[in-house]
Protein backbone atom coordinates (compact mmCIF):
# COMPACT_ATOMS: atom_id res chain seq x y z
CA UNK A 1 -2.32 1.20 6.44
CA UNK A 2 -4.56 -0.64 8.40
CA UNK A 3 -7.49 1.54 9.45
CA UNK A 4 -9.44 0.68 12.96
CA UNK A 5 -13.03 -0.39 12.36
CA UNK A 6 -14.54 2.29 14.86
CA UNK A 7 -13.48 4.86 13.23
CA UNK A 8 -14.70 3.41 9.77
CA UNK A 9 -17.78 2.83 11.25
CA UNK A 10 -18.09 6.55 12.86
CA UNK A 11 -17.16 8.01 9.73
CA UNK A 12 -19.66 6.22 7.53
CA UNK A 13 -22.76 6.73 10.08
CA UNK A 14 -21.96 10.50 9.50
CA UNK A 15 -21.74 10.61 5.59
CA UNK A 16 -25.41 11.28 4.11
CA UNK A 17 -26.27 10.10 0.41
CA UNK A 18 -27.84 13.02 -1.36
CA UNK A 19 -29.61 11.75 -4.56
CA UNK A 20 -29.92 14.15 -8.01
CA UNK A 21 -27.48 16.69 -6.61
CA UNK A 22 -26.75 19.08 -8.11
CA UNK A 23 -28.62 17.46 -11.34
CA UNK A 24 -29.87 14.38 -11.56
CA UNK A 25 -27.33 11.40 -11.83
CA UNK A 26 -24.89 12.61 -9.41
CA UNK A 27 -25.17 11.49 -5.67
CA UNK A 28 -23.42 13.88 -3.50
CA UNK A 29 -21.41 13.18 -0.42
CA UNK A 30 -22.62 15.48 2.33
CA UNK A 31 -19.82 15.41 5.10
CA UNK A 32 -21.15 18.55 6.88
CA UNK A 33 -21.77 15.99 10.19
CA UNK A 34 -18.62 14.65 10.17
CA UNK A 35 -17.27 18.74 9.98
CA UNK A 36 -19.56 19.07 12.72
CA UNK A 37 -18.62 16.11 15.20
CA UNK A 38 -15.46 16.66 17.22
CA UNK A 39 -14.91 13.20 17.26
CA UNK A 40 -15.71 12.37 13.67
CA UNK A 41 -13.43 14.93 12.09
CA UNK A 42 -10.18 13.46 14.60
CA UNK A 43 -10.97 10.10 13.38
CA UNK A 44 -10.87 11.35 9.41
CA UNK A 45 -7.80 13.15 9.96
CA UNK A 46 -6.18 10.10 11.86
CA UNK A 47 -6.81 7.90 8.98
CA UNK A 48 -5.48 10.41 6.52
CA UNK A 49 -1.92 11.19 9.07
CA UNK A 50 -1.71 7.28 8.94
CA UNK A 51 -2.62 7.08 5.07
CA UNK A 52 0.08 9.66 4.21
CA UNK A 53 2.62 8.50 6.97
CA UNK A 54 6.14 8.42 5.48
CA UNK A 55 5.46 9.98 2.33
CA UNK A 56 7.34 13.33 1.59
CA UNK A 57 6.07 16.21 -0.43
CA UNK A 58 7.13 18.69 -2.26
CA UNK A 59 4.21 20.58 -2.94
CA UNK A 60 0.64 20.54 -1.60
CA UNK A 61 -2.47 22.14 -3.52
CA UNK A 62 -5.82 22.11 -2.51
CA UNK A 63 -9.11 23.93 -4.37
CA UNK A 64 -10.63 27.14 -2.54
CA UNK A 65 -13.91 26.77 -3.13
CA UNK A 66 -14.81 30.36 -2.60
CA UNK A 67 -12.64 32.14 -4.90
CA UNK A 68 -12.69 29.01 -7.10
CA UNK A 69 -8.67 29.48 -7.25
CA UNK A 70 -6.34 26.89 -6.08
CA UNK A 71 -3.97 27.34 -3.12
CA UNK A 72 -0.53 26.10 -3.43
CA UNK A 73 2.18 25.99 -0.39
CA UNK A 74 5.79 25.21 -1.69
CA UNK A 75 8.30 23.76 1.26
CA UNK A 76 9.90 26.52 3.11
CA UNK A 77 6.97 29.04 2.30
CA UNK A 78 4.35 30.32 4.83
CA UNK A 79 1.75 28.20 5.66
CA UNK A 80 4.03 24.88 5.50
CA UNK A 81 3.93 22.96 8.32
């Protein structure tokens, strides 16, 4: 995968370092601007279509950060695409 340098650059201009969050020693990745830019969020799901292109799965799972559960979609079940 070769990713386009535009998009890199987008991507990184909308990332913010946050310092000693949630305790100190951990810097957190806030990505709310790139949730919140049209543009931004195309370019990060490019890069991960291109990333990911060719590979087959059988399962995806992803955490739900509200119920602290994690979701699961099998092939063939709703919610596949």
């Amino acid at each position: 995968m070769t990713a386009d340098e535009p998009s890199l650059t987008l991507l990184r201009s909308k990332v913010r370092d946050v310092p000693d969050f949630p305790t100190l020693g951990i810097l957190f990745k806030d990505i709310t601007l790139i949730l919140s830019d049209h543009l931004a969020m195309d370019a990060a799901l490019s890069l991960l279509a291109q990333a990911v292109e060719g590979l087959t799965f059988d399962v995806i799972a992803a955490p739900e950060a509200r119920e602290s559960t994690l979701q699961r979609r099998s092939r063939g079940t709703a919610g596949w695409a």
